[in-house]
C-alpha atoms as a PDB file:
ATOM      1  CA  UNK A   1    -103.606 -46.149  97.049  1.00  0.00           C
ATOM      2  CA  UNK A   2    -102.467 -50.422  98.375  1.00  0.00           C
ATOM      3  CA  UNK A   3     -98.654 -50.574 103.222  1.00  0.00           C
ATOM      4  CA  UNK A   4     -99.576 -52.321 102.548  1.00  0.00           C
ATOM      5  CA  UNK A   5    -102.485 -54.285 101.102  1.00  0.00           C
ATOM      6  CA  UNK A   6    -103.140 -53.057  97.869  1.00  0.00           C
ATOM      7  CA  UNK A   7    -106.401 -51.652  98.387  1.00  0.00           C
ATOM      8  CA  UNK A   8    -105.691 -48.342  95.965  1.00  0.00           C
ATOM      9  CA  UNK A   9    -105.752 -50.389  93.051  1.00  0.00           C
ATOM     10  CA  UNK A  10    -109.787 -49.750  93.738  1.00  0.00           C
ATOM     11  CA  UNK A  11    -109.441 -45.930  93.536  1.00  0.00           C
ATOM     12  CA  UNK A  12    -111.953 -44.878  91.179  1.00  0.00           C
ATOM     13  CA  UNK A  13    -110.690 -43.487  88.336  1.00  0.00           C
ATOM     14  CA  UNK A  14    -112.707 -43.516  85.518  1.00  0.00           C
ATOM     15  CA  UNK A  15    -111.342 -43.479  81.827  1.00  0.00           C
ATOM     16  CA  UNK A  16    -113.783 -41.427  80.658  1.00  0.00           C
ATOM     17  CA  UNK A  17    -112.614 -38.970  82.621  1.00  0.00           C
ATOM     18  CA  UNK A  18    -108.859 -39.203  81.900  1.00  0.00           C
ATOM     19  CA  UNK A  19    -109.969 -39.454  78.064  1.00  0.00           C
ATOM     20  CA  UNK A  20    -106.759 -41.963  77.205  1.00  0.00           C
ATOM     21  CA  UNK A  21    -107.091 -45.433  75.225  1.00  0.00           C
ATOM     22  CA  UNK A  22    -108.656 -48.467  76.276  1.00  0.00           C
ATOM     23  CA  UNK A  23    -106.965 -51.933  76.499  1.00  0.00           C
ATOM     24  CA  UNK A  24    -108.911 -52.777  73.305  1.00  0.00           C
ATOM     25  CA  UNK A  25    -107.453 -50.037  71.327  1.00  0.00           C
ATOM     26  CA  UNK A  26    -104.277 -50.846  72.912  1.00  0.00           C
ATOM     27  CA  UNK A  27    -102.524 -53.185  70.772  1.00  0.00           C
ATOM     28  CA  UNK A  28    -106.066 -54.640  69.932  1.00  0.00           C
ATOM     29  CA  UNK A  29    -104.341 -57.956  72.541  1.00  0.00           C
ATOM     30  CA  UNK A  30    -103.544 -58.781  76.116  1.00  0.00           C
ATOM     31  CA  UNK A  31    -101.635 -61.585  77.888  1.00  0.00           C
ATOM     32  CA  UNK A  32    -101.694 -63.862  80.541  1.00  0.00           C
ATOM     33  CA  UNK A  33     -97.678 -64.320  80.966  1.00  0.00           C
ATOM     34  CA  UNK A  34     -94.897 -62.459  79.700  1.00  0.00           C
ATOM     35  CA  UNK A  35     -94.342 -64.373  76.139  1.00  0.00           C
ATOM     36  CA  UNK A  36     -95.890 -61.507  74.268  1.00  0.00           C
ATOM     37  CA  UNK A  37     -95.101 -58.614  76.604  1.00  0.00           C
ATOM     38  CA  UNK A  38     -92.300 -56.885  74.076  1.00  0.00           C
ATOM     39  CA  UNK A  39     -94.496 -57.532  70.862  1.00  0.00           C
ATOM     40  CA  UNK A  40     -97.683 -55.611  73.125  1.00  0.00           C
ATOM     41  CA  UNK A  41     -95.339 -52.864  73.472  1.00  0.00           C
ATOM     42  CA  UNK A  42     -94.323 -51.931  70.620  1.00  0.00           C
ATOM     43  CA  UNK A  43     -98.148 -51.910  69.378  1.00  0.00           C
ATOM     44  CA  UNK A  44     -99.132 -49.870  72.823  1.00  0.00           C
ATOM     45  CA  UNK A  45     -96.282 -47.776  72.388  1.00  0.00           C
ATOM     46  CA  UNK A  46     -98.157 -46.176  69.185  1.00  0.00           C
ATOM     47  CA  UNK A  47    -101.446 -46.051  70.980  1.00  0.00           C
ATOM     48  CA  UNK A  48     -99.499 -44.179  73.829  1.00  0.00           C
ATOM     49  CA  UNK A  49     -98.267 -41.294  71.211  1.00  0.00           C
ATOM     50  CA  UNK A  50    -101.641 -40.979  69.837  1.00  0.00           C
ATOM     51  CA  UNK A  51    -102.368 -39.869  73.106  1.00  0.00           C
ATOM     52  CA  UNK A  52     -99.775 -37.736  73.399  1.00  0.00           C
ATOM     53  CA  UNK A  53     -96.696 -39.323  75.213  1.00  0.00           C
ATOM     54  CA  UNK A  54     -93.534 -38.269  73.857  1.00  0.00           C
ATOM     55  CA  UNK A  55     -89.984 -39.401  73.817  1.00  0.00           C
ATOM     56  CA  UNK A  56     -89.243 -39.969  77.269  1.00  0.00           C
ATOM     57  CA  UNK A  57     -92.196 -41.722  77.819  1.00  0.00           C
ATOM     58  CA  UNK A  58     -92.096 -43.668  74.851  1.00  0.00           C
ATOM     59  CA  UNK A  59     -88.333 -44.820  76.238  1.00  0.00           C
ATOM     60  CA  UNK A  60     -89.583 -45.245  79.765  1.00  0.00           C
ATOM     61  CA  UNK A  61     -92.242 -47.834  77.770  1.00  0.00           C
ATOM     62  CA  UNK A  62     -89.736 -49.371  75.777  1.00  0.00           C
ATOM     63  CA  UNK A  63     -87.423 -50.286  78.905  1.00  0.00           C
ATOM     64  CA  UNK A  64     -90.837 -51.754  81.038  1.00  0.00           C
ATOM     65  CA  UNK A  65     -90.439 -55.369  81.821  1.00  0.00           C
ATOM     66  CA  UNK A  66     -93.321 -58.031  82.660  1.00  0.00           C
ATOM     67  CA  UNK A  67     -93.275 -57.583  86.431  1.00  0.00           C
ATOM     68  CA  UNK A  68     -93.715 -61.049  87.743  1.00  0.00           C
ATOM     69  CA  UNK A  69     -94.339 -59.906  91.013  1.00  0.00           C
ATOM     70  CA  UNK A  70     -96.975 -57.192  90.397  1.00  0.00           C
ATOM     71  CA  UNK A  71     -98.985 -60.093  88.644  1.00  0.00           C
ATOM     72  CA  UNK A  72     -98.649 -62.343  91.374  1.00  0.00           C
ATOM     73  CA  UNK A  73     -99.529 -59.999  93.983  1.00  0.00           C
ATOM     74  CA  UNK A  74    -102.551 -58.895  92.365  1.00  0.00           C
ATOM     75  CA  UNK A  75    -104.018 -62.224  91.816  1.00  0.00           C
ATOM     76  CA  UNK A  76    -103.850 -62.325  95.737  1.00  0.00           C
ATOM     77  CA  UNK A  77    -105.607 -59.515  96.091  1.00  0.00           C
ATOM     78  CA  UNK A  78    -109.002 -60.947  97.500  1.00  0.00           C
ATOM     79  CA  UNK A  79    -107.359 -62.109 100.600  1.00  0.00           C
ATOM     80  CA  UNK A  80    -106.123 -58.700 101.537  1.00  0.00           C
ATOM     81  CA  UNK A  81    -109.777 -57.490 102.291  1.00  0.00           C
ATOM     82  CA  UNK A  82    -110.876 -61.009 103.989  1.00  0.00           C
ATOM     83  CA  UNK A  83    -112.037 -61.676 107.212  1.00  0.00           C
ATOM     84  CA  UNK A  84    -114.467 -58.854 109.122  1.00  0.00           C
ATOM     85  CA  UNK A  85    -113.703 -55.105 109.821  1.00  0.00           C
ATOM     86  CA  UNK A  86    -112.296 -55.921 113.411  1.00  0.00           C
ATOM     87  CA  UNK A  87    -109.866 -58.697 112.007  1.00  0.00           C
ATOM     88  CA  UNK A  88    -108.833 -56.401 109.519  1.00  0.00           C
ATOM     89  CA  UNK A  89    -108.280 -53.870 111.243  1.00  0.00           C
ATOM     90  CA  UNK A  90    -106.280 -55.777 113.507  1.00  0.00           C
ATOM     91  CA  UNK A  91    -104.356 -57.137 111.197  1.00  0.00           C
ATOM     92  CA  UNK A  92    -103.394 -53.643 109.329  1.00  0.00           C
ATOM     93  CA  UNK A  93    -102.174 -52.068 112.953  1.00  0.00           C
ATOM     94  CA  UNK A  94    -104.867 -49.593 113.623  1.00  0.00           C
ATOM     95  CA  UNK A  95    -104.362 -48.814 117.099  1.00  0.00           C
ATOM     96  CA  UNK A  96    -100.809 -48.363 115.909  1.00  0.00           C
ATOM     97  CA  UNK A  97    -102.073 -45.800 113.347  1.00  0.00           C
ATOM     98  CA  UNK A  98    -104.682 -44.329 116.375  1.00  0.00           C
ATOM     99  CA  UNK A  99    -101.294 -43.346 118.387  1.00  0.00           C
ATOM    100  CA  UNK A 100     -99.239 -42.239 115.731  1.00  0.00           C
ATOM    101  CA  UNK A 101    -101.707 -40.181 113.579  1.00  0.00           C
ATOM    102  CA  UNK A 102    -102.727 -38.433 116.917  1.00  0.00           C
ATOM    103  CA  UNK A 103     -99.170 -37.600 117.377  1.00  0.00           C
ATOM    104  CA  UNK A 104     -98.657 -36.535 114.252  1.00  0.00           C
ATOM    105  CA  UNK A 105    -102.088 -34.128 114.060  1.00  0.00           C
ATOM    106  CA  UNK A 106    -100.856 -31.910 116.837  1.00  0.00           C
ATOM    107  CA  UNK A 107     -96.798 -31.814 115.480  1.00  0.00           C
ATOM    108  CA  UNK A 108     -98.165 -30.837 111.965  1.00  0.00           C
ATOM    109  CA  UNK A 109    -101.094 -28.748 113.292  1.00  0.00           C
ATOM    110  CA  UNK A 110    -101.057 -25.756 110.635  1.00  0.00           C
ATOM    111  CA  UNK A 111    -100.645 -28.104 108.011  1.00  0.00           C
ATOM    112  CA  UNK A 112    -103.669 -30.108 108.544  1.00  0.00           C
ATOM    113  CA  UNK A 113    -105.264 -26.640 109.239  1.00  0.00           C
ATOM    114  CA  UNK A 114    -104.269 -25.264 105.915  1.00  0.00           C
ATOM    115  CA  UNK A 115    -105.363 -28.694 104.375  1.00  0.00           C
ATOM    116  CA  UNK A 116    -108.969 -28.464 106.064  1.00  0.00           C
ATOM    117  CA  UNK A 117    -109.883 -24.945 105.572  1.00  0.00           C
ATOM    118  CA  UNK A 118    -108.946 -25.388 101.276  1.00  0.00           C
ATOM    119  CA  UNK A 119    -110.591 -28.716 100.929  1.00  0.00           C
ATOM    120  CA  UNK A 120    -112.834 -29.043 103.794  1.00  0.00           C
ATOM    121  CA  UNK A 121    -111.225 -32.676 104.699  1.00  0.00           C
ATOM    122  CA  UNK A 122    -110.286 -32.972 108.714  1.00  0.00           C
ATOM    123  CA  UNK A 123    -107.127 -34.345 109.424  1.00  0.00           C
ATOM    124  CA  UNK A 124    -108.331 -38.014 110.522  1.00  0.00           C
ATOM    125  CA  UNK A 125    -109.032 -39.266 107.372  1.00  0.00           C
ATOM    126  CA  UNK A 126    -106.051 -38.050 105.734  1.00  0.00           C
ATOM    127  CA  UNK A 127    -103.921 -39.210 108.395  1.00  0.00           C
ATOM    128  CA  UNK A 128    -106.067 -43.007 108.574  1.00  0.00           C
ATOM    129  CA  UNK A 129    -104.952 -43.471 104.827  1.00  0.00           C
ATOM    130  CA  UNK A 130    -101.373 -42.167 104.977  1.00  0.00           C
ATOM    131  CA  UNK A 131    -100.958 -44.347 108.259  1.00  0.00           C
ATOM    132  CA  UNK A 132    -103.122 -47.643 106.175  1.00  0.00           C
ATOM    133  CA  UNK A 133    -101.487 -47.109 102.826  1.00  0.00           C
ATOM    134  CA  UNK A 134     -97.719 -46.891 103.853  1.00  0.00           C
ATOM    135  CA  UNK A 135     -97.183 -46.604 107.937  1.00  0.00           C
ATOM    136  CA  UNK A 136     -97.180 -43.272 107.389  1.00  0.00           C
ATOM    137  CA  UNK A 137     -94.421 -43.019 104.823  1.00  0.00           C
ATOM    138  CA  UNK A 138     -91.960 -45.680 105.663  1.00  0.00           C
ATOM    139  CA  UNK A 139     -92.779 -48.094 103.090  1.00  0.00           C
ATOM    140  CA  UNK A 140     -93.776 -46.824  99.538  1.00  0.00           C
ATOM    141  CA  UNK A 141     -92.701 -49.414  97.931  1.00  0.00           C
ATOM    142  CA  UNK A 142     -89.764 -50.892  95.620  1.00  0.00           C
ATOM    143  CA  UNK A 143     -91.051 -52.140  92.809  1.00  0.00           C
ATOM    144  CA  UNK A 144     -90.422 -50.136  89.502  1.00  0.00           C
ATOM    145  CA  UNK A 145     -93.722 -48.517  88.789  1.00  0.00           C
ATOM    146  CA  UNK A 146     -93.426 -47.833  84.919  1.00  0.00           C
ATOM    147  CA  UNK A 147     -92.932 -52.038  84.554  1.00  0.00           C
ATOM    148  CA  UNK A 148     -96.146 -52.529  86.922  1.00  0.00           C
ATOM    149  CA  UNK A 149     -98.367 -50.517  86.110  1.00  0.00           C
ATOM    150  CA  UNK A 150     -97.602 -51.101  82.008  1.00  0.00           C
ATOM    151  CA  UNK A 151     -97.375 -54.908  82.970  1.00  0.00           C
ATOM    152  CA  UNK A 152    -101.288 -54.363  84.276  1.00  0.00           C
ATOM    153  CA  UNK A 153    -102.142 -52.651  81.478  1.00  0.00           C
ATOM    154  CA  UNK A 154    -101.135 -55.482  79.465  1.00  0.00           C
ATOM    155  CA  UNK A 155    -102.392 -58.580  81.592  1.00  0.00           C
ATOM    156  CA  UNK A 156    -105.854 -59.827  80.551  1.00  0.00           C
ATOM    157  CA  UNK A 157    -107.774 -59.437  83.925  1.00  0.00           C
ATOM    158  CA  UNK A 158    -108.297 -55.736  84.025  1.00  0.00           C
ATOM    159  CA  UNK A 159    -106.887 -53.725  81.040  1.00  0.00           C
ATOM    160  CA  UNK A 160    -109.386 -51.578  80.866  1.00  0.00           C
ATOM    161  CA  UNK A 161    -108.858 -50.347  83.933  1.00  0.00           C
ATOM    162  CA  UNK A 162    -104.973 -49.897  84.087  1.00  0.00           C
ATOM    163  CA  UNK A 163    -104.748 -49.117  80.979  1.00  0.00           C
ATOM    164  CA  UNK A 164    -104.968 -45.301  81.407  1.00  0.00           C
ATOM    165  CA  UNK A 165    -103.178 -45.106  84.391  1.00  0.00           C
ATOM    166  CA  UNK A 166    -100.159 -46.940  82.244  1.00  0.00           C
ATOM    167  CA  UNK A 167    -100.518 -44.154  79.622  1.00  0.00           C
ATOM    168  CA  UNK A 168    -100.832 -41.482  82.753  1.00  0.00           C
ATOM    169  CA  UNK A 169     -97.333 -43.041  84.380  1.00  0.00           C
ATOM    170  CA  UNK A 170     -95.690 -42.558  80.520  1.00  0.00           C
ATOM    171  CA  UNK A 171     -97.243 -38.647  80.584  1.00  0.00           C
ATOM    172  CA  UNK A 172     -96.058 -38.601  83.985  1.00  0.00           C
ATOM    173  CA  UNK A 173     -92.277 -39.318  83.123  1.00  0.00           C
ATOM    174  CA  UNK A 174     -92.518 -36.985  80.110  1.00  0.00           C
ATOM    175  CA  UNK A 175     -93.000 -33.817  82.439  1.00  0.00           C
ATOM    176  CA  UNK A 176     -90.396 -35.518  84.776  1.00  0.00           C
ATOM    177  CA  UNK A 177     -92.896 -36.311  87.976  1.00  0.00           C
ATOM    178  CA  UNK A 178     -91.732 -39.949  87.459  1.00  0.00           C
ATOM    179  CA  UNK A 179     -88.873 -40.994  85.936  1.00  0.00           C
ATOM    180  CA  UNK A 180     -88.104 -44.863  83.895  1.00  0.00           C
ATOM    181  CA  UNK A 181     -86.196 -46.456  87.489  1.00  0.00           C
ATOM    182  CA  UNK A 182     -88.975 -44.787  90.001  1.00  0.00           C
ATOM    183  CA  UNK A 183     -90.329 -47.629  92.349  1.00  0.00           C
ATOM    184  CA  UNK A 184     -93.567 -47.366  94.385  1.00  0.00           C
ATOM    185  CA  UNK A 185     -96.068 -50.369  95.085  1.00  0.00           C
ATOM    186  CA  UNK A 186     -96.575 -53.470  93.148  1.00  0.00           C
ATOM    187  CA  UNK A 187    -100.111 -51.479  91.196  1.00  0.00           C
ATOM    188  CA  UNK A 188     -98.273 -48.751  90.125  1.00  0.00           C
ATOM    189  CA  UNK A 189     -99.147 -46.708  93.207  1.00  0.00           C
ATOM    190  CA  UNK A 190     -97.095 -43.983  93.971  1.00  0.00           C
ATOM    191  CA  UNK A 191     -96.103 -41.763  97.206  1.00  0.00           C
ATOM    192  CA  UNK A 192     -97.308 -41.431 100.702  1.00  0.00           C
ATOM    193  CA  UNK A 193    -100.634 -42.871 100.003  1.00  0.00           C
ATOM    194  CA  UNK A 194    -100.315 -44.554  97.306  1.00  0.00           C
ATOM    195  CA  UNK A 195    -101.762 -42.807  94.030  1.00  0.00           C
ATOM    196  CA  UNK A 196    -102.113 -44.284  90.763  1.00  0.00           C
ATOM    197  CA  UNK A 197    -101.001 -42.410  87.870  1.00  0.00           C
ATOM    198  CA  UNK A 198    -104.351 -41.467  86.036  1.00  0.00           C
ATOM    199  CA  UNK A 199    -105.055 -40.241  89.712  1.00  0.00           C
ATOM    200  CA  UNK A 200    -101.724 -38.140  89.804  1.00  0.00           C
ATOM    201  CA  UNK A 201    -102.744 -36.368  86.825  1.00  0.00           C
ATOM    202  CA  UNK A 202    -106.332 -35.619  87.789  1.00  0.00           C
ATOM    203  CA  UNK A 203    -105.814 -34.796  91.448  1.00  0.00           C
ATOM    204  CA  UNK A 204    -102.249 -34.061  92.273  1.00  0.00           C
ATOM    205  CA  UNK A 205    -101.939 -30.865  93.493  1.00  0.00           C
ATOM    206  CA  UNK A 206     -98.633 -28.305  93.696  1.00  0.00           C
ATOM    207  CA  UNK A 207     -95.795 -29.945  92.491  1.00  0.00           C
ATOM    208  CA  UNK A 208     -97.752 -32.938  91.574  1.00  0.00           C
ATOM    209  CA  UNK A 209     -94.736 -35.224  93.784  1.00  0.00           C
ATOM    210  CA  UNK A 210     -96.585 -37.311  96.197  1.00  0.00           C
ATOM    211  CA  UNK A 211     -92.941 -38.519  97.438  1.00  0.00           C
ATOM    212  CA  UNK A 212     -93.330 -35.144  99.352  1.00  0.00           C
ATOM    213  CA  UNK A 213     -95.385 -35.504 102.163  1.00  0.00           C
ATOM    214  CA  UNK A 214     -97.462 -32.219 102.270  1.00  0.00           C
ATOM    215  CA  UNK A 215     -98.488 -32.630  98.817  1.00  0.00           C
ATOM    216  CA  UNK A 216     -99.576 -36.488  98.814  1.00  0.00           C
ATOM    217  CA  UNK A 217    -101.723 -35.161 102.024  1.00  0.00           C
ATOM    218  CA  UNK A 218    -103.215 -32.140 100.149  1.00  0.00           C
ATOM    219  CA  UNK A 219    -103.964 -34.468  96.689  1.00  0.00           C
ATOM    220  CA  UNK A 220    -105.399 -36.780  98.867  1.00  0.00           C
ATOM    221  CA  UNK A 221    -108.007 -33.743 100.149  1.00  0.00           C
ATOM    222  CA  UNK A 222    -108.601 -32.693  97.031  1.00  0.00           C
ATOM    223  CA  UNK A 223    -109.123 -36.309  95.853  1.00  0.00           C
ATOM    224  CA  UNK A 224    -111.994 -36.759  98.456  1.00  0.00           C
ATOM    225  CA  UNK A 225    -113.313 -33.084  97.676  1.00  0.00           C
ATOM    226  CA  UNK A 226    -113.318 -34.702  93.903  1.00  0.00           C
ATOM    227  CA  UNK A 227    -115.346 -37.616  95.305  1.00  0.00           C
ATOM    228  CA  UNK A 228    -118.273 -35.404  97.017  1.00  0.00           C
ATOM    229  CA  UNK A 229    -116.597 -35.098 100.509  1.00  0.00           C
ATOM    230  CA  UNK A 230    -119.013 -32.877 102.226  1.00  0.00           C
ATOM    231  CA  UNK A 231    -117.125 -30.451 104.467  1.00  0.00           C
ATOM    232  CA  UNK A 232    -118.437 -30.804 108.700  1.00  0.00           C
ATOM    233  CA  UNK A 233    -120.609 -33.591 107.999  1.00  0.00           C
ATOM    234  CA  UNK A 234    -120.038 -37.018 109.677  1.00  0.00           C
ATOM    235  CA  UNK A 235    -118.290 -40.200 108.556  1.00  0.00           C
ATOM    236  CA  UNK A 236    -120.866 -41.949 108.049  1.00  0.00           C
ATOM    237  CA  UNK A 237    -122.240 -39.139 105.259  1.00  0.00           C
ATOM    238  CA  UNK A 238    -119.034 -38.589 103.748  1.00  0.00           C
ATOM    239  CA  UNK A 239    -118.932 -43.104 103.251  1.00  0.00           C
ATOM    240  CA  UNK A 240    -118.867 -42.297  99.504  1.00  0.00           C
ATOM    241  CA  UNK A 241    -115.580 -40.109  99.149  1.00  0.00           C
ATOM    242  CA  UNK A 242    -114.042 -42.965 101.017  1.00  0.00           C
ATOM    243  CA  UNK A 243    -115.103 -45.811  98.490  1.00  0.00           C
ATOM    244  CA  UNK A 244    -113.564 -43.286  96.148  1.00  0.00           C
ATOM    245  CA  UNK A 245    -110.324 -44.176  97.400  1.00  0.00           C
ATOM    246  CA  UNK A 246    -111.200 -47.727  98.140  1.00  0.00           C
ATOM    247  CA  UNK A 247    -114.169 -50.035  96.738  1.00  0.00           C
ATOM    248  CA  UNK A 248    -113.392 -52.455  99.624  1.00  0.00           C
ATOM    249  CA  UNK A 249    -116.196 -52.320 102.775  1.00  0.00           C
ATOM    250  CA  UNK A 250    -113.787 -53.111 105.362  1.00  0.00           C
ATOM    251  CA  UNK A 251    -111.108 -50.921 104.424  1.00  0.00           C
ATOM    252  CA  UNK A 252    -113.952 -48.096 104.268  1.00  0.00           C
ATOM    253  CA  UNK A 253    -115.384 -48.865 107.565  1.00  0.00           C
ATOM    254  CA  UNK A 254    -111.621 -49.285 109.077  1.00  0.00           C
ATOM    255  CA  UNK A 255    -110.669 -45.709 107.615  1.00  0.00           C
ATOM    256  CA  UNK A 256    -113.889 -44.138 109.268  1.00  0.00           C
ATOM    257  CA  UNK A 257    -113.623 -45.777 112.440  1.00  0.00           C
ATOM    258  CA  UNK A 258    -109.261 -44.804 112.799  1.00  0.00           C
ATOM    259  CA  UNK A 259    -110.159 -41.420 111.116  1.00  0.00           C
ATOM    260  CA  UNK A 260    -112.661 -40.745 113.677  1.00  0.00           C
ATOM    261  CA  UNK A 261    -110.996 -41.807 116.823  1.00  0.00           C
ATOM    262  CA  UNK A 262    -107.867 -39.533 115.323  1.00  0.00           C
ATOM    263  CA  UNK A 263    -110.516 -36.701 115.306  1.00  0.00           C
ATOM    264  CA  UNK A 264    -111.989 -37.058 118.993  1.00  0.00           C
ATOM    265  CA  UNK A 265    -108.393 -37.053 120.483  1.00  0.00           C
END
């Protein structure tokens, strides 16, 4: 959930929840460059069938590279959320998002309608992320997902973490929602605003393919519904659902402050 800074890599998502493996079951090893990425695999790749990913997973894991770039761009991550909320917002074009979201509320009216009265989110929020996360669509990402989001799994700063979104993205191809040469952002993220796989399974909603735009929107309701959002109250109250998405203060307080000047217009 990363236009992009890559701020969804923060989206809660516990692996409790998902009930998949953790990096220490995963191969029992992790790695800090790519000279034992293919042994890993083949170890993870039994972990992943224990959990019940089948062949076209399995070949989507055994055709993953080490994703150079996903590794460097995620030990940069820090100095995407630097600076204070004004500097940040600045820098990620929020009046730019102000105009367009507005715009977009009243051409997509019903939708947002639909949206609000079956999860109880308003339209600013939504539209905040989708306009934060990838300028409202136009830049998802090209980066091939199964290869980052395995090559995180795998890395030794935060296994535990991406590990069950890596064996979500293999489930993921195995009912066809991804496939092994989809490309989103360089965590893994996928769609308008910018899901991780363990997120796709637990939240995605319809169709389940956040490359459509109605159904990232509604998954993203029904991923702040899943977080506590509390239908009519303020921004402020609802603060929680947003660190949901994002653990980062100033992308919170940036998303409440666009969100709500999207709401007054």
């Amino acid at each position: 959930m990363a236009f992009l800074a890559k701020g969804r890599i923060f989206v809660a998502a516990a692996a409790a929840v998902l009930g998949l493996a953790t990096a220490a079951q995963a191969g029992g090893s992790c790695g800090k460059n790519g000279a034992g990425f293919d042994a890993w695999k083949q170890q993870f790749a039994a972990e992943a069938q224990a959990e019940g990913v089948g062949q076209r997973g399995l070949s989507a894991l055994a055709g993953a590279t080490y994703a150079t770039r996903t590794i460097a761009a995620d030990r940069a991550i820090h100095k995407a959320f630097s600076g204070s909320v004004e500097e940040f917002m600045k820098r990620r074009g929020a009046s730019a998002i102000i105009s367009r979201g507005r715009a977009l509320k009243k051409s997509n009216a019903a939708m947002f309608a639909n949206i609000e009265r079956t999860y109880g989110v308003p339209p600013g929020v939504l539209l905040a992320i989708w306009g934060m996360e990838t300028g409202f669509g136009a830049s998802m990402g090209n980066q091939n997902t199964v290869s980052a989001i395995v090559t995180l799994a795998y890395d030794c700063r935060r296994p535990d973490y991406f590990t069950p979104h890596a064996i979500a993205a293999l489930k993921l191809v195995d009912r066809g929602a991804l496939s092994a040469s989809s490309v989103g952002a360089m965590h893994g993220e996928i769609g308008h605003t910018q899901f991780l796989p363990g997120n796709v399974l637990k939240y995605g909603v319809g169709s389940g393919n956040l490359r459509d735009r109605n159904t990232a929107l509604a998954s993203t309701a029904n991923f702040l519904k899943g977080h506590g959002w509390q239908a009519g109250a303020s921004y402020e109250a609802n603060m929680g659902a947003i660190a949901g998405w994002n653990s980062a203060s100033v992308y919170q307080q940036a998303i409440a402050r666009i969100a709500e000047s999207i709401d007054s217009d």
